[in-house]
C-alpha atoms as a PDB file:
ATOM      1  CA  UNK A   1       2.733 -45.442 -52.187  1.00  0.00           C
ATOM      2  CA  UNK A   2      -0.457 -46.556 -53.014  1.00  0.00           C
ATOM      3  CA  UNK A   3      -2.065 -45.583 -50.626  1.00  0.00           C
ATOM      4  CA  UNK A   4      -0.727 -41.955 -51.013  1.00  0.00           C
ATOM      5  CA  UNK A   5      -2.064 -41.453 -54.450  1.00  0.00           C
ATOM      6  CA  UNK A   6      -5.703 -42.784 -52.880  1.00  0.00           C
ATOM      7  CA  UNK A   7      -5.603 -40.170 -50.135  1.00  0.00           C
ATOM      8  CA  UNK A   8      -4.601 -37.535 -53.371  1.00  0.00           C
ATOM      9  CA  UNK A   9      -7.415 -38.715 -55.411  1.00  0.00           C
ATOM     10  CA  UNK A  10      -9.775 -38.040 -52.778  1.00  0.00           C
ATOM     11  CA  UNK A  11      -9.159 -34.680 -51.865  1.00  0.00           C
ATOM     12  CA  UNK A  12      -9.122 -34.139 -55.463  1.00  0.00           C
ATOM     13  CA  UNK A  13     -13.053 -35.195 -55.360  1.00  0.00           C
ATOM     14  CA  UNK A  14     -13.498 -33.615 -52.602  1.00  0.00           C
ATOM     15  CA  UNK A  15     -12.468 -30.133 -54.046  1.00  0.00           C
ATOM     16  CA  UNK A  16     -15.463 -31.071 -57.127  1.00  0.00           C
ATOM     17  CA  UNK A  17     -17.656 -31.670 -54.685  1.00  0.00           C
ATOM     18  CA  UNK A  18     -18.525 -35.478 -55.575  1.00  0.00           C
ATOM     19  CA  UNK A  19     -17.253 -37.482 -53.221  1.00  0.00           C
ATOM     20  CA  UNK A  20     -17.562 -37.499 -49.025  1.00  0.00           C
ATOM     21  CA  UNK A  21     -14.674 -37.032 -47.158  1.00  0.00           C
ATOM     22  CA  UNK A  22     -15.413 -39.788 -45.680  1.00  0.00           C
ATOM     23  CA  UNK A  23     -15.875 -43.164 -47.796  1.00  0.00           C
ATOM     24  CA  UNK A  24     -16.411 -46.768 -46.583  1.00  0.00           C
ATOM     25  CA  UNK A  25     -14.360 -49.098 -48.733  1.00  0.00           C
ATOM     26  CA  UNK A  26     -17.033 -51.710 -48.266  1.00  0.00           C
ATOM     27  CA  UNK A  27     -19.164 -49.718 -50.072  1.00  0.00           C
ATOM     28  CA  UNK A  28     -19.170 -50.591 -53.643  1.00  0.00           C
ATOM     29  CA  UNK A  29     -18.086 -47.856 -55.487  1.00  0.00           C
ATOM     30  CA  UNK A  30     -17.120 -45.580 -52.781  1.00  0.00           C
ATOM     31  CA  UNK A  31     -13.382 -45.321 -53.409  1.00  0.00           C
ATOM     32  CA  UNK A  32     -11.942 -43.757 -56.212  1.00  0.00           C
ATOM     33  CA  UNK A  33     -10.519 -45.658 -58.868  1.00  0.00           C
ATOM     34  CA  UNK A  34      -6.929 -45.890 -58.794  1.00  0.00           C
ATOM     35  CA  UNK A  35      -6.725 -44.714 -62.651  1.00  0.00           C
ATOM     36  CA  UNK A  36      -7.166 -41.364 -62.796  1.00  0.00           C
ATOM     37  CA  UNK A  37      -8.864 -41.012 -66.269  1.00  0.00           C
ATOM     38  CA  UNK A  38     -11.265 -43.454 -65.613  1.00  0.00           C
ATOM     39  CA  UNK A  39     -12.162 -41.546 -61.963  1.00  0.00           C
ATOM     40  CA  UNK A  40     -12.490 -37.826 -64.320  1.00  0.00           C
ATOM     41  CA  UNK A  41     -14.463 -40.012 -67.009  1.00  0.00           C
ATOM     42  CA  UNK A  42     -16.976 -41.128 -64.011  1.00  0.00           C
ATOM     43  CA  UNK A  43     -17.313 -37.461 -62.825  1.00  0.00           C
ATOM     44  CA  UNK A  44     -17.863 -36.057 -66.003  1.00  0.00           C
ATOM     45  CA  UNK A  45     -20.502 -38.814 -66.682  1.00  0.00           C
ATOM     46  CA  UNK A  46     -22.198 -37.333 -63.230  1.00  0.00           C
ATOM     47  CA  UNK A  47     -22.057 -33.775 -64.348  1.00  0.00           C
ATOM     48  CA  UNK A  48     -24.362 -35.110 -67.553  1.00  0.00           C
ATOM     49  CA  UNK A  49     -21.738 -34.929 -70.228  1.00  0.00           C
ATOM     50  CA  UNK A  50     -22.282 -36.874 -73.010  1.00  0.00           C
ATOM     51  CA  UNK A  51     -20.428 -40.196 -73.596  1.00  0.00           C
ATOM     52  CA  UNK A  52     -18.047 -38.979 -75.747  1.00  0.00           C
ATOM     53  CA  UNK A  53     -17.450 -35.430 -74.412  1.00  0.00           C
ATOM     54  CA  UNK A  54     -16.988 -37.349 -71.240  1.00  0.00           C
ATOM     55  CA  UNK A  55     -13.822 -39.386 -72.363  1.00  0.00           C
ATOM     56  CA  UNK A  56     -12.672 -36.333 -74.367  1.00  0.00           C
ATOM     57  CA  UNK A  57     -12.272 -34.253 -70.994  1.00  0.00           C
ATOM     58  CA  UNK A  58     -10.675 -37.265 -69.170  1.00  0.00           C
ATOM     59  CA  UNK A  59      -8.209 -38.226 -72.395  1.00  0.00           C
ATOM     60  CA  UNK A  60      -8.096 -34.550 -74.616  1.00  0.00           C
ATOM     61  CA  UNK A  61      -5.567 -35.785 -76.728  1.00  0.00           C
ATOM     62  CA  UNK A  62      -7.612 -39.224 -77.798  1.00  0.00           C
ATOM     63  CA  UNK A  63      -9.695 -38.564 -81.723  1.00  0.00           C
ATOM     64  CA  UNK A  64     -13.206 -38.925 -81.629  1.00  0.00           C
ATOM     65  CA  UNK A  65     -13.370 -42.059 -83.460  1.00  0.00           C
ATOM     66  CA  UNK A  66     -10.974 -43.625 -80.578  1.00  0.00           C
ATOM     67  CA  UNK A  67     -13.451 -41.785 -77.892  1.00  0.00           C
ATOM     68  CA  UNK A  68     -15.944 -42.827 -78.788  1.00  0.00           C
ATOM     69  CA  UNK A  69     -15.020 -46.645 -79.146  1.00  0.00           C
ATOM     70  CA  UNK A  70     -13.482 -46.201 -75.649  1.00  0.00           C
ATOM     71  CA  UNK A  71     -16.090 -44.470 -73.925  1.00  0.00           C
ATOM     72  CA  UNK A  72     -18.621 -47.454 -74.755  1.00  0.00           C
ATOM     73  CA  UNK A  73     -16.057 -50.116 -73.946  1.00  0.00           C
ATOM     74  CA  UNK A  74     -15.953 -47.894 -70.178  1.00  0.00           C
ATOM     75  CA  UNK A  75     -19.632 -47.899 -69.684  1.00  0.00           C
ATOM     76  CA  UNK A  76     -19.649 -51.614 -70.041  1.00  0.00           C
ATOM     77  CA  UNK A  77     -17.054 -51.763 -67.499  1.00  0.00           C
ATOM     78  CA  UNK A  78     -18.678 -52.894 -63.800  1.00  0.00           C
ATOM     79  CA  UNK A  79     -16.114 -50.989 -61.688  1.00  0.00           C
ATOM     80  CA  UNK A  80     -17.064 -48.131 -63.868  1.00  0.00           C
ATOM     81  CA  UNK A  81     -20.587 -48.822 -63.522  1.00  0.00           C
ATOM     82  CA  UNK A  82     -20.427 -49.213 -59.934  1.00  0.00           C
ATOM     83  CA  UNK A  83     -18.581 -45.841 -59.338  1.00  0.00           C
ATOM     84  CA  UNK A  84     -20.978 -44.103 -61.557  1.00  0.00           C
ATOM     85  CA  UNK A  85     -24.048 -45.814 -59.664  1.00  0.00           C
ATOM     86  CA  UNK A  86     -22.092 -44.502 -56.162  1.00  0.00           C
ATOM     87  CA  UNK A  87     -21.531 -41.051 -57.496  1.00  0.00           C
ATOM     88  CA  UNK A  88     -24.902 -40.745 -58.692  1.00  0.00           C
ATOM     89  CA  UNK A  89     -26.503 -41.816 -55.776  1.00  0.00           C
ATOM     90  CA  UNK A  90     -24.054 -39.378 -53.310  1.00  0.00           C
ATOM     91  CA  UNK A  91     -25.082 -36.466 -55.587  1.00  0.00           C
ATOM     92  CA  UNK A  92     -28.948 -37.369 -54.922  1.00  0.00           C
ATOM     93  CA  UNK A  93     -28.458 -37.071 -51.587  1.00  0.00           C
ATOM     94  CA  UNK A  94     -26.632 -34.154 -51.276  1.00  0.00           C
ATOM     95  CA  UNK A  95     -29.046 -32.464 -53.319  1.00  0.00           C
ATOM     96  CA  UNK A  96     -32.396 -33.379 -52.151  1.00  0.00           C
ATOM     97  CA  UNK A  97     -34.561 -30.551 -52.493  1.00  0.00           C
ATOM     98  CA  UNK A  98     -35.559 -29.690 -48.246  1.00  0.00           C
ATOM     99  CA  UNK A  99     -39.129 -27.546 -47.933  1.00  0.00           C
ATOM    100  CA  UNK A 100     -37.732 -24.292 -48.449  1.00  0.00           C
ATOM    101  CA  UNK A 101     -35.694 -24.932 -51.443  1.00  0.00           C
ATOM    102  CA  UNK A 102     -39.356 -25.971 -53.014  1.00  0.00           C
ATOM    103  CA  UNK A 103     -41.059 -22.957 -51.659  1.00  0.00           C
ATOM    104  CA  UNK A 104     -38.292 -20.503 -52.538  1.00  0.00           C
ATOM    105  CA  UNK A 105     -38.632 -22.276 -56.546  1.00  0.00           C
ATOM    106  CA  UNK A 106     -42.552 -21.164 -56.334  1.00  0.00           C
ATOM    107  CA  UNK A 107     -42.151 -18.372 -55.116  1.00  0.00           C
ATOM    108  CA  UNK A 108     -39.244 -17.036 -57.861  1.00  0.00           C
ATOM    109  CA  UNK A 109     -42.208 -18.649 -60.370  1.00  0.00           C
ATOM    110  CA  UNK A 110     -44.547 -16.263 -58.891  1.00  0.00           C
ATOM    111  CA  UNK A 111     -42.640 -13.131 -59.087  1.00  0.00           C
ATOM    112  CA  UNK A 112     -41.145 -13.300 -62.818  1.00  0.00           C
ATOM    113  CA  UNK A 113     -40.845 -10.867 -63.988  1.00  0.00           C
ATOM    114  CA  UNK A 114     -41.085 -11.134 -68.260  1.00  0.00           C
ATOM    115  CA  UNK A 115     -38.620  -7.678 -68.861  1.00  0.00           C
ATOM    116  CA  UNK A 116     -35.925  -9.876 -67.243  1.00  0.00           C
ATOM    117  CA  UNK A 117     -36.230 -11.431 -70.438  1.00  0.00           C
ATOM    118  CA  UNK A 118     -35.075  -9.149 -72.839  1.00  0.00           C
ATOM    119  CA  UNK A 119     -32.420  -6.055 -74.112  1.00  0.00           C
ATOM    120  CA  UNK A 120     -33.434  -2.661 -74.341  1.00  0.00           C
ATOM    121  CA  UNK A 121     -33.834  -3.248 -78.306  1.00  0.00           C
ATOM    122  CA  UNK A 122     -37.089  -5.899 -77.670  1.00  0.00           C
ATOM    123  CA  UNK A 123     -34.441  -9.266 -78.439  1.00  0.00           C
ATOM    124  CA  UNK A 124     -34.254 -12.224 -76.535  1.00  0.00           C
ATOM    125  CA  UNK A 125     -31.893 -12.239 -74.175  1.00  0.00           C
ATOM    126  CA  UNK A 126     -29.050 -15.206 -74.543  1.00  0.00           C
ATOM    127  CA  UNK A 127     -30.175 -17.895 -71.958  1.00  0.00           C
ATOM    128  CA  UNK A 128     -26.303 -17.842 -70.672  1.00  0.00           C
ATOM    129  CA  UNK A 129     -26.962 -13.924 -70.047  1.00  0.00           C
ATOM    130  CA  UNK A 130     -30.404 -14.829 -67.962  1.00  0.00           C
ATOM    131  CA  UNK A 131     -30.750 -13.860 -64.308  1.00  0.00           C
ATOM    132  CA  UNK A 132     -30.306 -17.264 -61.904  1.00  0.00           C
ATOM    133  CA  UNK A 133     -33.950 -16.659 -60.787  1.00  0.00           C
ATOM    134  CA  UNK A 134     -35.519 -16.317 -64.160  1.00  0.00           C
ATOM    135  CA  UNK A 135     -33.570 -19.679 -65.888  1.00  0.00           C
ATOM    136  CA  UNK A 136     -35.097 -21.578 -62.901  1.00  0.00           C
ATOM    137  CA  UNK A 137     -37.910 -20.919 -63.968  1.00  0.00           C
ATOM    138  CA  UNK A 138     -37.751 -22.158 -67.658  1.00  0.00           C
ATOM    139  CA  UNK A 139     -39.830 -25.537 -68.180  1.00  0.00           C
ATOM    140  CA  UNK A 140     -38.707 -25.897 -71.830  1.00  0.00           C
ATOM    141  CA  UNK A 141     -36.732 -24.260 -74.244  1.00  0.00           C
ATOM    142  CA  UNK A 142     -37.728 -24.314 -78.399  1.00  0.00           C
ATOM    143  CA  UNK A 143     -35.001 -23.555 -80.973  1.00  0.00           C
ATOM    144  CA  UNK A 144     -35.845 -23.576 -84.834  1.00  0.00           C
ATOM    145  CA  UNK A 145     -33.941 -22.453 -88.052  1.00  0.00           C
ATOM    146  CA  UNK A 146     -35.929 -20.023 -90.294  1.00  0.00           C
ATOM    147  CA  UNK A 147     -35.425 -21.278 -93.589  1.00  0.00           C
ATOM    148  CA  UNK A 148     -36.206 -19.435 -97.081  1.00  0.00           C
ATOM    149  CA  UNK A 149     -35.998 -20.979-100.243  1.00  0.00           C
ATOM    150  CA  UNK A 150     -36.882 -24.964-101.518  1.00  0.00           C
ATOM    151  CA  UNK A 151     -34.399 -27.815-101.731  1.00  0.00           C
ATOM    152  CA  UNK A 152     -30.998 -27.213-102.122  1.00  0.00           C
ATOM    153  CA  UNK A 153     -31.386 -23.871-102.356  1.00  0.00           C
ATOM    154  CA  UNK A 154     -33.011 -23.535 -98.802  1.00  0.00           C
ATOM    155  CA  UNK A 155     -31.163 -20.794 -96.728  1.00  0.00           C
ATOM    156  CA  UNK A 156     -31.023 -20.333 -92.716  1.00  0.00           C
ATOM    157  CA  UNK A 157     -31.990 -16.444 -92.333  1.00  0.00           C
ATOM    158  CA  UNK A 158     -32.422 -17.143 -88.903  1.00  0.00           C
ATOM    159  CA  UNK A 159     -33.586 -18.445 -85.818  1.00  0.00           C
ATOM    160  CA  UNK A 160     -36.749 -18.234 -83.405  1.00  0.00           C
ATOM    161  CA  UNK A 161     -36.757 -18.942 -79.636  1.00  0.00           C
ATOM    162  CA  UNK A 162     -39.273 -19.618 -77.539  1.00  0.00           C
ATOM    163  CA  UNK A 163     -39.735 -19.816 -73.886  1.00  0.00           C
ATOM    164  CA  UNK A 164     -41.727 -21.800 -71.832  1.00  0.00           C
ATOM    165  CA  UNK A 165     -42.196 -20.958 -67.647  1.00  0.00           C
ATOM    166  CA  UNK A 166     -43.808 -23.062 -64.983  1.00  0.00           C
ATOM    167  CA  UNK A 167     -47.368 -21.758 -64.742  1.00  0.00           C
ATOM    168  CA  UNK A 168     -47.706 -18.912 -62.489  1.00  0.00           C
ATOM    169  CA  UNK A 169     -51.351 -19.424 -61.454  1.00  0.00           C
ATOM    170  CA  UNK A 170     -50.061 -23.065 -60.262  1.00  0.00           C
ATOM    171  CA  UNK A 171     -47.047 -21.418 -58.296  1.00  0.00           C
ATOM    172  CA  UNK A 172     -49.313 -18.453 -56.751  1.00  0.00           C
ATOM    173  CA  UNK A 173     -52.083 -21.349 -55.565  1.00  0.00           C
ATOM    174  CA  UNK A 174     -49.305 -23.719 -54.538  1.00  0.00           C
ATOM    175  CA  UNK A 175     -48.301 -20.835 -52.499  1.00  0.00           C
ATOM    176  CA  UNK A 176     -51.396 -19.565 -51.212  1.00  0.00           C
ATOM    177  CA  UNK A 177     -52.822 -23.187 -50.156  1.00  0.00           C
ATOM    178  CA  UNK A 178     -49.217 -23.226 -48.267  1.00  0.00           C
ATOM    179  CA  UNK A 179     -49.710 -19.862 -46.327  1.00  0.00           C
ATOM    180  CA  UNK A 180     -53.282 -21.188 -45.792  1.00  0.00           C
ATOM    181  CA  UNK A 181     -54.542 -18.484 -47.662  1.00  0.00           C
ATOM    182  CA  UNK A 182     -57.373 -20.848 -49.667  1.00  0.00           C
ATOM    183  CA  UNK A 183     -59.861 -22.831 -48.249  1.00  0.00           C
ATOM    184  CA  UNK A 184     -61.717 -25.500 -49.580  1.00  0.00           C
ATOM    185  CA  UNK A 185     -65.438 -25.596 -49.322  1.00  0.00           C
ATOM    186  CA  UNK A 186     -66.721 -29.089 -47.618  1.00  0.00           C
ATOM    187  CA  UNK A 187     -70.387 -29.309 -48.597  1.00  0.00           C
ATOM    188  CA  UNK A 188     -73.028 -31.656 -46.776  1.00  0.00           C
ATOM    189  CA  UNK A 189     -75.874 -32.929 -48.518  1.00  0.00           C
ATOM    190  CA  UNK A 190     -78.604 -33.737 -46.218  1.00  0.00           C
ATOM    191  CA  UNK A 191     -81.258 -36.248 -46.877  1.00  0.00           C
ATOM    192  CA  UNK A 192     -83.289 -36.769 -43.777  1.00  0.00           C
ATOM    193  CA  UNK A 193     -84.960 -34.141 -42.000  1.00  0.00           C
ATOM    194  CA  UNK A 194     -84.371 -32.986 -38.650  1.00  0.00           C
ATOM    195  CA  UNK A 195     -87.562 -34.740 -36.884  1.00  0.00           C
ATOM    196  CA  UNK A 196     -85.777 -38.139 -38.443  1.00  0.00           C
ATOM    197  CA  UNK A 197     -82.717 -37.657 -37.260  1.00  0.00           C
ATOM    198  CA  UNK A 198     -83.758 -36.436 -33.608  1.00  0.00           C
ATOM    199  CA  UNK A 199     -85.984 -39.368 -33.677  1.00  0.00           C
ATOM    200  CA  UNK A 200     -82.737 -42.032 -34.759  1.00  0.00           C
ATOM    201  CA  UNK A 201     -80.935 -40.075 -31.910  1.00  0.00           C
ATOM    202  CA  UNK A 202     -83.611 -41.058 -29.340  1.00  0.00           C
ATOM    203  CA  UNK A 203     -83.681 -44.698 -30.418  1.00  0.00           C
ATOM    204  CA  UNK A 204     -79.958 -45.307 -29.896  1.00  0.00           C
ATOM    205  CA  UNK A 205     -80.447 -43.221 -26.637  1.00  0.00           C
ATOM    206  CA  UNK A 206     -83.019 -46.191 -25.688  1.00  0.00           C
ATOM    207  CA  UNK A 207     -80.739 -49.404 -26.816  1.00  0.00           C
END
């Protein structure tokens, strides 16, 4: 029986996409864990959910308060600790970046195109809303409250955005240095004179 509900909790993973199909048990961490809320809590952990929101999504019907006393009791926990370590360091490999994964992210930074970043009526499109190969682009992302007014009587009117890309110079010389489209100048500085060099030349000619 128990090893039924393993087999079950692996094709589970397998359908997220976390874990191998194939898993050594003398790997630490490589099998499942036989209780099922801890397993979701790992994987939620790996998809960079906070603590909290982690245990929430494994246990919905637990109160924050109890959460969040659980979820640090968890992390303190070495199976837990190992399968998150094992998780972590699957995902790494399955996502390591191959040559033209780096040049295709260049090249997207090369061709943005700024309109992609806004509605018809000039406003800032929601970053949810964003075209894959434009968000890809985004180095940071600023948020602030517009506030009127001092003290308590301070009001939120608003709020500005801004947006930060990779640097499309960088991208398009990344790029052209790639296609060997730049060339960088090797300069000699010469201190002798030809007559004392042909004369070294003749010497070591003679030894």
């Amino acid at each position: 029986m128990k090893e039924q509900k393993q087999q079950t909790t692996n094709r589970r993973g397998n359908k997220q996409g976390t874990i191998s199909e194939e898993v050594s048990p003398s790997v630490v961490g490589a099998l499942p864990l036989e209780n099922e809320g801890h397993e979701r809590f790992c994987l939620e952990i790996l998809n960079r959910k906070p603590n909290v929101r982690a245990y929430k999504l494994a246990y919905p019907d637990a109160a924050y308060m109890s959460a969040a006393a659980a979820s640090s009791v968890l992390l303190k926990d070495h199976k837990i600790q190992e399968r998150i370590a094992y998780l972590k360091e699957e995902q790494r490999s399955r996502l390591r970046m191959s040559a033209d994964d780096v040049l295709m992210g260049l090249e997207m930074a090369a061709r943005l195109d700024p309109a992609d970043l806004y509605k018809d009526d000039g406003s800032l499109i929601n970053i949810k809303d964003m075209p894959y190969e434009v968000r890809i682009c985004i180095e940071k992302f600023e948020s602030d409250s517009i506030l009127v007014g001092e003290g308590k009587n301070k009001k939120n009117i608003g709020r500005t955005s801004k947006v930060h890309f990779i640097s499309k110079k960088s991208a398009l010389e990344l790029l052209a240095r790639h296609h060997k489209l730049l060339t960088d100048k090797l300069e000699v500085k010469v201190t002798k004179s030809l007559e004392d060099l042909l004369t070294e030349s003749e010497r070591e000619g003679e030894e």
